[in-house]
N, C-alpha and C. Protein backbone atom coordinates (compact mmCIF):
# COMPACT_ATOMS: atom_id res chain seq x y z
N UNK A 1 51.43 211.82 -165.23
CA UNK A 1 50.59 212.80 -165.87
C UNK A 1 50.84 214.16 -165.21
N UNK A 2 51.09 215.28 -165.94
CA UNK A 2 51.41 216.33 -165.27
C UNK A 2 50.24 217.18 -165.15
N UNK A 3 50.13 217.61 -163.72
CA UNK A 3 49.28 218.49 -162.87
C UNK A 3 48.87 219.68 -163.72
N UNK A 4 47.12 220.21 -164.17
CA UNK A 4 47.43 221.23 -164.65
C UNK A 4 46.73 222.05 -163.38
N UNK A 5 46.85 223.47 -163.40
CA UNK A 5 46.65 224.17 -162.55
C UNK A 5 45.84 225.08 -163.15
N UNK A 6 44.91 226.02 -162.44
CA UNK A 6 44.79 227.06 -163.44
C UNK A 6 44.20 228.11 -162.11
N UNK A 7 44.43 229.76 -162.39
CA UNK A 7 44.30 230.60 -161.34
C UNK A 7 42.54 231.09 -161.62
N UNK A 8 42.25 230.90 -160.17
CA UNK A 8 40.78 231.10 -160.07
C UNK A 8 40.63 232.51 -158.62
N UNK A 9 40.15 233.75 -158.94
CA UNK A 9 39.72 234.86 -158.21
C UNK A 9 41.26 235.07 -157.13
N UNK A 10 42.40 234.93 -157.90
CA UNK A 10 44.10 235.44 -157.82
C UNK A 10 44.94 233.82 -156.93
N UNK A 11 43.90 232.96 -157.01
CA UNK A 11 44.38 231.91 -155.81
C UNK A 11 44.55 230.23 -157.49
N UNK A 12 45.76 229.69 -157.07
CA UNK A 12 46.16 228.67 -157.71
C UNK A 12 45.22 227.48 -157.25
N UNK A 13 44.40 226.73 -158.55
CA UNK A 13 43.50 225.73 -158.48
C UNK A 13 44.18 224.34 -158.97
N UNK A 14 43.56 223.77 -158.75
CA UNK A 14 43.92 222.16 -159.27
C UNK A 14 43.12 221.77 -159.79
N UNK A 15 43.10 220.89 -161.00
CA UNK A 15 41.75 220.65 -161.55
C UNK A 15 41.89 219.10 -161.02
N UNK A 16 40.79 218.69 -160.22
CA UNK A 16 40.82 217.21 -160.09
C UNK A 16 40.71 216.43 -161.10
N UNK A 17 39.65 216.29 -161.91
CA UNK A 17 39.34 216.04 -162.90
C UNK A 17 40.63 215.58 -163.70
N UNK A 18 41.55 216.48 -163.99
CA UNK A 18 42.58 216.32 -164.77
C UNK A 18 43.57 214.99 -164.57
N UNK A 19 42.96 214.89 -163.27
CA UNK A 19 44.55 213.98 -162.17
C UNK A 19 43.94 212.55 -162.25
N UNK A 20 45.23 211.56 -162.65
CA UNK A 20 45.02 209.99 -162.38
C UNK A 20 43.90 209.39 -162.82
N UNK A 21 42.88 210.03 -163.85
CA UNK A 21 41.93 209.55 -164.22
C UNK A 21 40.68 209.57 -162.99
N UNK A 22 40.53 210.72 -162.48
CA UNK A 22 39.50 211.02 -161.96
C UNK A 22 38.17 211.10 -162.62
N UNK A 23 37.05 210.50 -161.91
CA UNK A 23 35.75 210.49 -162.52
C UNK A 23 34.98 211.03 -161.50
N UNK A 24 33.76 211.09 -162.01
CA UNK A 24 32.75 211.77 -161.08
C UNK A 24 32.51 210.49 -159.81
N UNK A 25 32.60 209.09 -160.15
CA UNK A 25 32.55 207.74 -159.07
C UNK A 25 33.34 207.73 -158.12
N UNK A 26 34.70 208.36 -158.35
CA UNK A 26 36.12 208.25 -157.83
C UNK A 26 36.26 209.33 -157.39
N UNK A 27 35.64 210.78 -157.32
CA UNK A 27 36.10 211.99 -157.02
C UNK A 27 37.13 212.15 -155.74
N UNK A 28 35.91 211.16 -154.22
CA UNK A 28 36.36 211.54 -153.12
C UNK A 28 37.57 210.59 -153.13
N UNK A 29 37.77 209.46 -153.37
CA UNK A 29 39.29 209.01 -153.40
C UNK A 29 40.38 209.72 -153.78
N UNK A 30 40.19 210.47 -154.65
CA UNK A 30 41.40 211.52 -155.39
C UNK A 30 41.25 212.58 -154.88
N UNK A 31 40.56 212.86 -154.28
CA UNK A 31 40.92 214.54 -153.25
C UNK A 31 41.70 213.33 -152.10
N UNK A 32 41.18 212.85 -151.53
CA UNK A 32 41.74 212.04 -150.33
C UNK A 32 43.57 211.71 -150.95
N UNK A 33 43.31 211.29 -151.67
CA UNK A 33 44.82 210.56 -152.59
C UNK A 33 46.29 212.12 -152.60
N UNK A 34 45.18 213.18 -152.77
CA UNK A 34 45.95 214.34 -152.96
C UNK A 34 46.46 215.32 -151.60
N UNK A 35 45.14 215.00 -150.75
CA UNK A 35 45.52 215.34 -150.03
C UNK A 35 46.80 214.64 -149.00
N UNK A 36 46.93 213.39 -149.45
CA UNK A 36 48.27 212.67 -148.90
C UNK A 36 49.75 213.08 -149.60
N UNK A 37 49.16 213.31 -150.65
CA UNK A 37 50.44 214.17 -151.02
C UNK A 37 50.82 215.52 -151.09
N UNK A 38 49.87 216.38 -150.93
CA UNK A 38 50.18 217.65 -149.94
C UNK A 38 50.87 217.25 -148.75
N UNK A 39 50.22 216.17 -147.71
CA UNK A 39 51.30 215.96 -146.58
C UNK A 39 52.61 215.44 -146.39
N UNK A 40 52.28 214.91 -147.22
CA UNK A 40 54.13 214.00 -148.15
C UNK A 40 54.77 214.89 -148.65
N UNK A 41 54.38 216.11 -148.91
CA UNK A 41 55.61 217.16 -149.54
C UNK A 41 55.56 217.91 -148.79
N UNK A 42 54.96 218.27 -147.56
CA UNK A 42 54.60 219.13 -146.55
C UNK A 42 55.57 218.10 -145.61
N UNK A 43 55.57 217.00 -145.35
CA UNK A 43 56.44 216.12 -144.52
C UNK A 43 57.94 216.72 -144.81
N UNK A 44 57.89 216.05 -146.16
CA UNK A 44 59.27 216.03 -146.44
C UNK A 44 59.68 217.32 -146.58
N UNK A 45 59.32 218.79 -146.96
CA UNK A 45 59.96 220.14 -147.18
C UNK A 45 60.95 219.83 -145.48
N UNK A 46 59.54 219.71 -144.51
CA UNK A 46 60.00 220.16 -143.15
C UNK A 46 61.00 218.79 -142.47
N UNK A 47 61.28 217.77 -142.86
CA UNK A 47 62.33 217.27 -142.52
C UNK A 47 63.45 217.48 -143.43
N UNK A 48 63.78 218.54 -144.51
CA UNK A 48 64.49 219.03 -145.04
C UNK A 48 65.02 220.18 -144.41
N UNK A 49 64.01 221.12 -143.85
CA UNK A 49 64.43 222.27 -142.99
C UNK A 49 65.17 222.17 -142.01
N UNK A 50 64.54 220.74 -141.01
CA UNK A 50 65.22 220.35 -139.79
C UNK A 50 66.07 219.82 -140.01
N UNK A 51 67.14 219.65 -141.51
CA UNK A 51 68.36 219.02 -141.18
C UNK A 51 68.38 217.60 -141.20
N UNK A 52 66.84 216.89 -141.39
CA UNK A 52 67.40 215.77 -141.66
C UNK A 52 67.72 214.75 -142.26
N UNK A 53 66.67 215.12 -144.22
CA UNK A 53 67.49 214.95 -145.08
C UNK A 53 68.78 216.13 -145.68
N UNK A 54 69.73 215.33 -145.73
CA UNK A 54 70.61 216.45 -146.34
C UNK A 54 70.78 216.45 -147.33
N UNK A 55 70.81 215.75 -148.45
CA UNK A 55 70.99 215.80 -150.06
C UNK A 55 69.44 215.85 -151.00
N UNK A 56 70.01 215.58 -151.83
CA UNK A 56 68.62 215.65 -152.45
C UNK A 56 67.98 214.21 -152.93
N UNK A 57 69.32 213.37 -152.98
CA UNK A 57 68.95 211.60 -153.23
C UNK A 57 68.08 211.35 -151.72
N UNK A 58 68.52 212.17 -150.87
CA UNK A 58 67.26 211.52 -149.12
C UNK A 58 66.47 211.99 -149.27
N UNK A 59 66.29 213.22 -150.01
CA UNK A 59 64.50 213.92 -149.96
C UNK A 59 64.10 213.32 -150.93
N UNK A 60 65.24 212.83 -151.82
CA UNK A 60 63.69 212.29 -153.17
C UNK A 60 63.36 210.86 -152.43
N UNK A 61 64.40 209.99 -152.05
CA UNK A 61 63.70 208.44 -151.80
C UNK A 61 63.03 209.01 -150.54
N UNK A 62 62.84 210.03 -149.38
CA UNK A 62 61.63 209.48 -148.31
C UNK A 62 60.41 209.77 -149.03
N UNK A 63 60.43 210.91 -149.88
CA UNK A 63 59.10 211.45 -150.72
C UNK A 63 58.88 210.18 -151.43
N UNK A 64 59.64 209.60 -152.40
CA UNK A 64 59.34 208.23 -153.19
C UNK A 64 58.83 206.96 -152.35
N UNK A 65 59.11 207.02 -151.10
CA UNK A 65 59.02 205.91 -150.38
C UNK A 65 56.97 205.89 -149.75
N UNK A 66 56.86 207.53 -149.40
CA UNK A 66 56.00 207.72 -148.56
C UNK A 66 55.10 207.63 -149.76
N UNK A 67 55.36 208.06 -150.80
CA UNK A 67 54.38 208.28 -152.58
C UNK A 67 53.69 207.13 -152.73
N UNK A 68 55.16 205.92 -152.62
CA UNK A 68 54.87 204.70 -153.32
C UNK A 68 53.96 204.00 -152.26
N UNK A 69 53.81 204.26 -150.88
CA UNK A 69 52.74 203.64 -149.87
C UNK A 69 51.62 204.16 -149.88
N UNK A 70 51.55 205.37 -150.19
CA UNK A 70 49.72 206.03 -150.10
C UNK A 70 49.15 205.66 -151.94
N UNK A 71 50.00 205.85 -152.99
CA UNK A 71 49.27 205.07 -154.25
C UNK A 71 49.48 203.42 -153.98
N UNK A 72 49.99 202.42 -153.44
CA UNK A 72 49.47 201.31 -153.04
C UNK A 72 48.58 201.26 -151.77
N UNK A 73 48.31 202.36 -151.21
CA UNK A 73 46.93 202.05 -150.37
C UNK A 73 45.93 202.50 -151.25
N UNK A 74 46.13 203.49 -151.97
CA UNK A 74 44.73 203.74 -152.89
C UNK A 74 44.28 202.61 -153.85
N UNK A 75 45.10 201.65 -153.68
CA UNK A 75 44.82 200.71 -155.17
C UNK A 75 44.29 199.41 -154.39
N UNK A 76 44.83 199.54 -153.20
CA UNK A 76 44.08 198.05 -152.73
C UNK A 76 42.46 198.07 -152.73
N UNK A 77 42.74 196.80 -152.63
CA UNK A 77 40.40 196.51 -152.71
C UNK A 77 40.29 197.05 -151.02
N UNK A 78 39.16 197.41 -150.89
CA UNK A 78 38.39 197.15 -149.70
C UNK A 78 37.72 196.29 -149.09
N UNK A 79 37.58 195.23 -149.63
CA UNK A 79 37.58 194.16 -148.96
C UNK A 79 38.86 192.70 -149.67
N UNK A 80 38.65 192.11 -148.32
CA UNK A 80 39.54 190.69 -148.61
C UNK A 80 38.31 189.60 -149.26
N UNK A 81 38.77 188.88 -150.42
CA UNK A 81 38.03 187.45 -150.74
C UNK A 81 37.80 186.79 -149.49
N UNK A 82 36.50 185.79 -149.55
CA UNK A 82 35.77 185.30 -148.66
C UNK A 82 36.67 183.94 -148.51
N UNK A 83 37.11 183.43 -147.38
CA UNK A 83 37.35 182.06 -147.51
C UNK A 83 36.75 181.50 -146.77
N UNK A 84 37.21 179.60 -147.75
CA UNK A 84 36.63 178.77 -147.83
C UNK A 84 36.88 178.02 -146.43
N UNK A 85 35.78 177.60 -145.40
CA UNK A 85 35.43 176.57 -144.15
C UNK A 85 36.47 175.28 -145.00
N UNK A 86 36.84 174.95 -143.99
CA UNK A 86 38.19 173.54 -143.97
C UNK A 86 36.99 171.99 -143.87
């Protein structure tokens, strides 16, 4: 789903709302969710700077790699099923 943005008093906004099916129940998960990917592209710019991806196939799979672990932590349950005494 693509990000819409929109400019609020000269500064670029994000509409949460817009993103991954955000609801008013879910709000703080999806700022949390986003803010991991501000650091995931904030990661990866600066191990691009330092030289240590060099192409663009290494910056997209560490970004894809680090993406695909913080949306499977957002999706797991918070708790584990109860088990059953032997």
């Amino acid at each position: 789903m693509p990000l819409k943005l929109r400019k609020v008093d000269g500064a670029w906004k994000l509409r949460i709302t817009d993103f991954a099916g955000a609801t008013p129940s879910n709000i703080l998960a999806q700022i949390d969710l986003l803010r991991q990917l501000a650091q995931i592209l904030s990661d990866t710019a600066s191990a691009i700077s330092a030289g240590k991806l060099t192409t663009p196939e290494q910056a997209q799979a560490a970004f894809q790699d680090r993406f695909n672990a913080a949306m499977i932590n957002a999706v797991k349950p918070a708790t584990k099923p109860a088990t059953r005494a032997s």
